[in-house]
C-alpha atoms as a PDB file:
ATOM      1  CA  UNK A   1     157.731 113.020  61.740  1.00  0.00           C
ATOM      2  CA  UNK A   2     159.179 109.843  62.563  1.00  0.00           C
ATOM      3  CA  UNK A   3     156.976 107.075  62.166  1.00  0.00           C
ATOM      4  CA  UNK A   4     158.600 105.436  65.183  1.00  0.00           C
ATOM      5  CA  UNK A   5     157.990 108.287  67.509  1.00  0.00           C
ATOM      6  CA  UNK A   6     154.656 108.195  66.201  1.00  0.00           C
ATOM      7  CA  UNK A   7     153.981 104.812  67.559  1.00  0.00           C
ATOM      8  CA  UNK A   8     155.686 105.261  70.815  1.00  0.00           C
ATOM      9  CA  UNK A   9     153.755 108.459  71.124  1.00  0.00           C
ATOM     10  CA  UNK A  10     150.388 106.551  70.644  1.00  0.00           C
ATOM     11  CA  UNK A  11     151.340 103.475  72.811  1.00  0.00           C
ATOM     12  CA  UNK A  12     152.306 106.136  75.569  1.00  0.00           C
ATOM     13  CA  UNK A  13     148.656 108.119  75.264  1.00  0.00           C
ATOM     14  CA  UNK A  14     147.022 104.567  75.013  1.00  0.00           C
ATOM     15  CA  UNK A  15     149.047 103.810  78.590  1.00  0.00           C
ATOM     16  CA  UNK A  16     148.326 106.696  80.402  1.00  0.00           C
ATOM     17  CA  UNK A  17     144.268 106.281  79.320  1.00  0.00           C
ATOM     18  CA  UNK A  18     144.476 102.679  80.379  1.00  0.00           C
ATOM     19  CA  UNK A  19     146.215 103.632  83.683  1.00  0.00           C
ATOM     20  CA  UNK A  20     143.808 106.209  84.103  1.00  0.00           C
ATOM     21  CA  UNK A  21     141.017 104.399  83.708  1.00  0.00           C
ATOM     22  CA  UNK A  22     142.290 101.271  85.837  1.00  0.00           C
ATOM     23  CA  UNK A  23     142.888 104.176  88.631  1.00  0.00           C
ATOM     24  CA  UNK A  24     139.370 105.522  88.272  1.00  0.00           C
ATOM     25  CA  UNK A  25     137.917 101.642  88.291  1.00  0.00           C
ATOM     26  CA  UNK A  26     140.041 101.451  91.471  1.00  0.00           C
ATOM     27  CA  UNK A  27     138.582 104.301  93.048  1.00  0.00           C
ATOM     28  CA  UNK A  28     135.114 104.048  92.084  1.00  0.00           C
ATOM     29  CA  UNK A  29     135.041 100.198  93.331  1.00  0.00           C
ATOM     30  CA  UNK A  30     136.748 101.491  96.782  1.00  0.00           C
ATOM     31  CA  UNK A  31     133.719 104.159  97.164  1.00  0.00           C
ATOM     32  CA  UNK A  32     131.064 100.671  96.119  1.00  0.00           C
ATOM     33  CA  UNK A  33     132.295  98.846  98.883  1.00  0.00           C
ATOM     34  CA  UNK A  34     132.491 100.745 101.719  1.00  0.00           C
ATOM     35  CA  UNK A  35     130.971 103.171 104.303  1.00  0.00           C
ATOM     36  CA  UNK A  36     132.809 105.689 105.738  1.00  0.00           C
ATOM     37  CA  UNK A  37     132.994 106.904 109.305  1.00  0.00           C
ATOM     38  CA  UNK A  38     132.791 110.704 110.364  1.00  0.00           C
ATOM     39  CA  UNK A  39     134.086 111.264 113.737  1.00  0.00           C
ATOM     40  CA  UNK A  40     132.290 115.184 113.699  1.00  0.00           C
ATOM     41  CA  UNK A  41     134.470 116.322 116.592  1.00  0.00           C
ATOM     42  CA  UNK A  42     134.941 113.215 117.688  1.00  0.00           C
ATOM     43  CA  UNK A  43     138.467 111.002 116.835  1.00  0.00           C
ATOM     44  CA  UNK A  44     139.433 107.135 117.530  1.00  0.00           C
ATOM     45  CA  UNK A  45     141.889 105.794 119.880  1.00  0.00           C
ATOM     46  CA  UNK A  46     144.325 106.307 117.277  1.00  0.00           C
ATOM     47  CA  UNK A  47     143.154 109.803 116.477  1.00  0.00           C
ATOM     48  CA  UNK A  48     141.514 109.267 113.041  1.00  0.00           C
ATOM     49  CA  UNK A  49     138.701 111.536 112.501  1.00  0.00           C
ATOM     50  CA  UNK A  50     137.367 108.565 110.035  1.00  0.00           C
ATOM     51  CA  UNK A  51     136.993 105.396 110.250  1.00  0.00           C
ATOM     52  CA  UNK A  52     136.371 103.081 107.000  1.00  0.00           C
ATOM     53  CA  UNK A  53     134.277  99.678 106.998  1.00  0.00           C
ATOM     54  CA  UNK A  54     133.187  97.375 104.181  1.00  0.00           C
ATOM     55  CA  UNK A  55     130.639  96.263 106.445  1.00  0.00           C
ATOM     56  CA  UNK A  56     127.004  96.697 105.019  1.00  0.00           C
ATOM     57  CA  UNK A  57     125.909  96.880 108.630  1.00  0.00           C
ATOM     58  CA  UNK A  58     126.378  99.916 110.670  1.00  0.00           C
ATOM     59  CA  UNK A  59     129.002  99.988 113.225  1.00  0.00           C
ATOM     60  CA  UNK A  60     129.086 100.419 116.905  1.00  0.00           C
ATOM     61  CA  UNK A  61     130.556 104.404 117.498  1.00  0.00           C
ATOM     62  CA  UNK A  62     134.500 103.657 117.283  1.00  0.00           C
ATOM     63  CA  UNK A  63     134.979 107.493 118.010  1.00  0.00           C
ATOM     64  CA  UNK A  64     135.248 109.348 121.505  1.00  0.00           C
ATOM     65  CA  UNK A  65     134.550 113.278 121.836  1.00  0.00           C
ATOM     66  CA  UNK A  66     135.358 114.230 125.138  1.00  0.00           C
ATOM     67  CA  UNK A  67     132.761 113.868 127.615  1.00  0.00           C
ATOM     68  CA  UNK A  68     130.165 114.066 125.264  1.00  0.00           C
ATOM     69  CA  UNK A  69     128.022 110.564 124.572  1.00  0.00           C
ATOM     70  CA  UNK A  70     127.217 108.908 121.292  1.00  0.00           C
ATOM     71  CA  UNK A  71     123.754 109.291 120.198  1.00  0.00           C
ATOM     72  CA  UNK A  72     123.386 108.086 116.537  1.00  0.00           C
ATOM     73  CA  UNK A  73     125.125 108.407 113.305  1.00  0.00           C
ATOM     74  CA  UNK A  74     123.303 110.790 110.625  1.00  0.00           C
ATOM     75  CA  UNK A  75     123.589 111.095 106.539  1.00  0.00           C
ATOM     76  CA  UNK A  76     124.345 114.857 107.319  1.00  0.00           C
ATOM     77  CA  UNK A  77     126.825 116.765 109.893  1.00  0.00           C
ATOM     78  CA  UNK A  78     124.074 118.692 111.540  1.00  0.00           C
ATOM     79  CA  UNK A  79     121.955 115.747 111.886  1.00  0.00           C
ATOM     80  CA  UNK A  80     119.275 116.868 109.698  1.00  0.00           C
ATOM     81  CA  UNK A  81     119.823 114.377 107.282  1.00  0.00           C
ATOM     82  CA  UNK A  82     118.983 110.372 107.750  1.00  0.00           C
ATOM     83  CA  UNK A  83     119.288 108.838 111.458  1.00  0.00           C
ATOM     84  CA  UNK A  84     120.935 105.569 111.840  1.00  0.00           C
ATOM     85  CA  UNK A  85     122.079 103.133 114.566  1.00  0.00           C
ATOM     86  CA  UNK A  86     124.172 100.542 114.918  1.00  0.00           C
ATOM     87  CA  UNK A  87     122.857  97.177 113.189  1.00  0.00           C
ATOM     88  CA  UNK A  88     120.660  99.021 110.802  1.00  0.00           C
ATOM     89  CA  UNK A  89     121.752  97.667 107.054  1.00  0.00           C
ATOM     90  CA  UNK A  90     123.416 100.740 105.222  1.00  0.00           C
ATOM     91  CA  UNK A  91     124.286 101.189 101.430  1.00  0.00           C
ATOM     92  CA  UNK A  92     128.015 101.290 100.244  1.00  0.00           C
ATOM     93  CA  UNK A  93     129.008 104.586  99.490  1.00  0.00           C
ATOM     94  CA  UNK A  94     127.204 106.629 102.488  1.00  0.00           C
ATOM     95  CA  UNK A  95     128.969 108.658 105.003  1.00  0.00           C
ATOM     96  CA  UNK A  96     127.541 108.518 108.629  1.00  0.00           C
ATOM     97  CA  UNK A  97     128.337 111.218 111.047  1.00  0.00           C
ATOM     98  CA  UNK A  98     128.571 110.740 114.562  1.00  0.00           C
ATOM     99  CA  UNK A  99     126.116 112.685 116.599  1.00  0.00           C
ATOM    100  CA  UNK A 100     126.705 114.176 120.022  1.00  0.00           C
ATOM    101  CA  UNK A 101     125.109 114.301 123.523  1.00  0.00           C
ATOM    102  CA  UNK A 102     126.449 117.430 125.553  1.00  0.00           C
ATOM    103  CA  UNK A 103     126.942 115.915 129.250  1.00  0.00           C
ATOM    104  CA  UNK A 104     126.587 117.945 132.640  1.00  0.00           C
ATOM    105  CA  UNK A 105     127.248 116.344 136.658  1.00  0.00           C
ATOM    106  CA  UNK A 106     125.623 116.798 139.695  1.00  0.00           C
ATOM    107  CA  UNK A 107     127.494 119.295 141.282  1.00  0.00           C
ATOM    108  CA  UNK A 108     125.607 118.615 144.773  1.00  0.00           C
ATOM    109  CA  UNK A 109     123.455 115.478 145.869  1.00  0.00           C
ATOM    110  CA  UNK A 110     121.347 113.947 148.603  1.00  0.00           C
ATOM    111  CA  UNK A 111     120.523 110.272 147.845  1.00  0.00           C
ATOM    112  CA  UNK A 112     118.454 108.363 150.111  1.00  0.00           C
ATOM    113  CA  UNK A 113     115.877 106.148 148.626  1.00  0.00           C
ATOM    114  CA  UNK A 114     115.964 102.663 150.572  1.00  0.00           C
ATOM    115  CA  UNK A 115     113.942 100.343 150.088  1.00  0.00           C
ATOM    116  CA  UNK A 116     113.992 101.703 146.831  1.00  0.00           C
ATOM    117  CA  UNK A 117     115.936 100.999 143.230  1.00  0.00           C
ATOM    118  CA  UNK A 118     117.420 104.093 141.547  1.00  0.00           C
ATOM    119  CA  UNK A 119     118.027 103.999 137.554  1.00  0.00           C
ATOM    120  CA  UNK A 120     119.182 106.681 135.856  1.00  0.00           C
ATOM    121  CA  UNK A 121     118.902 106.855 131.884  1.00  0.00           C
ATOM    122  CA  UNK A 122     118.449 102.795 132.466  1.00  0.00           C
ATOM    123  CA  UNK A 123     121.114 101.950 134.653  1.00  0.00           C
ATOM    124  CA  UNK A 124     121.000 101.463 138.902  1.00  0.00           C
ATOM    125  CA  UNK A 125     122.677 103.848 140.611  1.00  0.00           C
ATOM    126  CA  UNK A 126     125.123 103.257 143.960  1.00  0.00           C
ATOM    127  CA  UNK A 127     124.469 106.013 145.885  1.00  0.00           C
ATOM    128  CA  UNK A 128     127.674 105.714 146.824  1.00  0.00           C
ATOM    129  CA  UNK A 129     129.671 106.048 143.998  1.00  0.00           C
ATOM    130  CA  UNK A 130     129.449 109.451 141.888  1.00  0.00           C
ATOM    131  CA  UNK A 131     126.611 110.471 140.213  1.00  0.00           C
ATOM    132  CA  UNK A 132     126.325 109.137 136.348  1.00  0.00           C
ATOM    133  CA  UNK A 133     126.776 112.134 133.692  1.00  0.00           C
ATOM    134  CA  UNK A 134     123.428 114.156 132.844  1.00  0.00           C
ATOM    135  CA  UNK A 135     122.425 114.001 129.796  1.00  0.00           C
ATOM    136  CA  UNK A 136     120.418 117.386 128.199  1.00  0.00           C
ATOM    137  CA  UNK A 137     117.281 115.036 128.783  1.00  0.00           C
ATOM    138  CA  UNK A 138     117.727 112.397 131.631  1.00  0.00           C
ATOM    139  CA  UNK A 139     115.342 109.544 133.143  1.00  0.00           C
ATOM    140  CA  UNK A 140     114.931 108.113 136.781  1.00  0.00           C
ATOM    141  CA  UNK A 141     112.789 105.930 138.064  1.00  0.00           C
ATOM    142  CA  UNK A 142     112.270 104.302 141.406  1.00  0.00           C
ATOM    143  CA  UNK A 143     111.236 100.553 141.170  1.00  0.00           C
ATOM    144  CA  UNK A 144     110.709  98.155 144.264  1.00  0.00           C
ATOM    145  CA  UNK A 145     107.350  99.097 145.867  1.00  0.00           C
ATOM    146  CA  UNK A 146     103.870  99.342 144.334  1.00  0.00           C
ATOM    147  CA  UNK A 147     100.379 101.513 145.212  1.00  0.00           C
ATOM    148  CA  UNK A 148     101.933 105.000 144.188  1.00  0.00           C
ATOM    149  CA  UNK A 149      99.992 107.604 143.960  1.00  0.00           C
ATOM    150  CA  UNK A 150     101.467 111.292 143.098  1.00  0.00           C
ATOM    151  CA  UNK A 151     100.142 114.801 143.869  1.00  0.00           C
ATOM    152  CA  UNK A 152     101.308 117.886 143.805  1.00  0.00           C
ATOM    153  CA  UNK A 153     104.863 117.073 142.636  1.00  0.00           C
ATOM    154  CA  UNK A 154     105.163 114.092 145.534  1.00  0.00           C
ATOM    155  CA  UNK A 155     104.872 110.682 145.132  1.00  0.00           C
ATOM    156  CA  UNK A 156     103.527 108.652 148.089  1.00  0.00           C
ATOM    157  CA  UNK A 157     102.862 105.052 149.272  1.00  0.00           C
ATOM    158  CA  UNK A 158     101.964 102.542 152.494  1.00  0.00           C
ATOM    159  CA  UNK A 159     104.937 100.621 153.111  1.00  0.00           C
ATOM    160  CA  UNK A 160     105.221  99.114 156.820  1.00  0.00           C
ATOM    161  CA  UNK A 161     101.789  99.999 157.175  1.00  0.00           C
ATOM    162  CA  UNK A 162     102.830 103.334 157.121  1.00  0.00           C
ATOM    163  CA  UNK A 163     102.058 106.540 154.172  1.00  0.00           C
ATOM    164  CA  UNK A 164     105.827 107.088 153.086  1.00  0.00           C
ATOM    165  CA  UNK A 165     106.755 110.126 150.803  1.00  0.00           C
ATOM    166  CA  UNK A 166     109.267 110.539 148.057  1.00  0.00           C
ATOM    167  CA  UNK A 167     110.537 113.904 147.098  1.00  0.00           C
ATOM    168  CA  UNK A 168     112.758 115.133 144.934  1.00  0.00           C
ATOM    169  CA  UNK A 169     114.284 118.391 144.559  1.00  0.00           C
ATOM    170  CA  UNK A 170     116.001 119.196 141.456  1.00  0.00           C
ATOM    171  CA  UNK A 171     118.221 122.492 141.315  1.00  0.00           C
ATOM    172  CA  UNK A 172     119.736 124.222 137.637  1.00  0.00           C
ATOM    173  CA  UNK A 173     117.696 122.268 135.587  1.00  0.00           C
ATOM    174  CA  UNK A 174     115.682 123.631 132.886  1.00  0.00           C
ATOM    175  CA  UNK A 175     112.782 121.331 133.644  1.00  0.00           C
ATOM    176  CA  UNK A 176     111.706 118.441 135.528  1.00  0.00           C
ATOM    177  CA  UNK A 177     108.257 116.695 135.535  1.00  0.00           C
ATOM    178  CA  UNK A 178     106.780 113.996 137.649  1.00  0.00           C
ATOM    179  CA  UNK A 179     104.856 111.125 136.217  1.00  0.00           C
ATOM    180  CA  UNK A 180     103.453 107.743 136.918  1.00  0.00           C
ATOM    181  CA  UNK A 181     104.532 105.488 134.581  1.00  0.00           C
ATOM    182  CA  UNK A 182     102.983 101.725 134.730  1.00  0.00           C
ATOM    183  CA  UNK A 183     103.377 102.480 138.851  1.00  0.00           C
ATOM    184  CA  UNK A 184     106.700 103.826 138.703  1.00  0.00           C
ATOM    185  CA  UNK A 185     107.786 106.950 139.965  1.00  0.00           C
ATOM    186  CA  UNK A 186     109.464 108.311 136.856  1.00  0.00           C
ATOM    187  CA  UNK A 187     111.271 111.802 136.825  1.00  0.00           C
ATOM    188  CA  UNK A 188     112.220 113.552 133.544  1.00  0.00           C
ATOM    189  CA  UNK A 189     115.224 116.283 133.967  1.00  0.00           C
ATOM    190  CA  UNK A 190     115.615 118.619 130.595  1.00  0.00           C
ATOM    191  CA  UNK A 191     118.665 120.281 131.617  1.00  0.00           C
ATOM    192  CA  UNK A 192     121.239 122.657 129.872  1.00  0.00           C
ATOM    193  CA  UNK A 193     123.366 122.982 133.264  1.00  0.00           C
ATOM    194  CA  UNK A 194     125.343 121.469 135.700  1.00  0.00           C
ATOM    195  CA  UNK A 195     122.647 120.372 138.623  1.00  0.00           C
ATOM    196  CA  UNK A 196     121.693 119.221 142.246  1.00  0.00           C
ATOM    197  CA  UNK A 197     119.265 116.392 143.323  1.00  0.00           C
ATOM    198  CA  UNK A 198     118.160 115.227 146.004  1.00  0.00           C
ATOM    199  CA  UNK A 199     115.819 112.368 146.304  1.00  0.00           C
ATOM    200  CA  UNK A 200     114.166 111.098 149.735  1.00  0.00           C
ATOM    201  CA  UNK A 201     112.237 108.077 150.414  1.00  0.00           C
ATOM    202  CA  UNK A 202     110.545 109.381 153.887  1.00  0.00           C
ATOM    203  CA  UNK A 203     109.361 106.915 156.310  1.00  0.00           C
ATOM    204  CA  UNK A 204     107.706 108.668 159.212  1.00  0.00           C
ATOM    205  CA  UNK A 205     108.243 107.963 162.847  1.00  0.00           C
END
């Protein structure tokens, strides 16, 4: 054989090794320096199911999944792996999936609870405006007078010098319990269903 062709032969294994390996350097240095995204049913506003950072920090959700809310990310799909949330520190190389909240609505309310403040999951509600979504495991509480005392599923107090009641009815729901907390009136729905509430503040005549 040629001892030309042998050369060029060489030099052209030697490239495609050196190419090679500069391609594998590049690739393994991508994976080092960044932490990818799993939407998990969920895509961004540009529909991309993943989303890649170089941020060692963990990201705010960037995904949406149709009514469904954000709970944390997770080292596995079914969330059986490790739980993060957004600010935690995070290794290079880990992919987070996005885990989901199914949502459900009050279908049917009654909202009367002057003098008192309504939060649901943390935020006030305007009884005027539409109920927030219900999460499978929601939170109210009613804040703004003191003394409560609860029995038998109703909470009461003396406000104007008077006993008042507040019930609450809760329809669908898988369960709901009743519980002082630090003087609060706190109600815990564990639903799996669209519901209806109705909460009362009763003053009597």
């Amino acid at each position: 054989m040629d001892k030309k062709i042998i050369i060029v032969a060489i030099i052209a294994i030697a490239l495609v090794i050196v190419v090679a390996g500069v391609y594998a350097s590049m690739n393994n240095d991508s994976k080092a320096t960044n932490v990818i995204y799993n939407g998990n049913g969920g895509t961004t506003s540009e529909g991309e199911i993943t989303f890649t950072s170089t941020n060692e920090i963990v990201q705010a959700c960037m995904f949406t999944n149709g009514d469904n809310t954000f709970d944390s990310w997770n080292t596995k799909a079914d969330g059986t792996g490790t739980t993060y949330t957004d600010g935690e520190s995070i290794g290079y190389g880990t992919v987070l999936y996005a885990q989901w909240n199914e949502t459900y609505l009050v279908t049917d309310s009654e909202i009367s609870v002057e003098p008192l403040v309504l939060t649901f999951n943390g935020e006030i509600v305007d009884t005027g405006e539409p109920f927030p979504i219900v999460l499978p495991t929601s939170v109210i509480t009613l804040t703004g007078l003191t003394g409560w005392e609860l029995t038998g599923g109703v909470f009461s107090c003396v406000y104007g010098g008077k006993t008042c009641s507040l019930t609450i009815t809760v329809i669908d729901s898988d369960e709901v319990t009743c519980t002082l907390v630090d003087d609060v009136p706190t109600i815990t729905i564990e639903t799996s269903n669209n519901i209806g509430l109705t909460i009362l503040f009763v003053m009597p005549t």
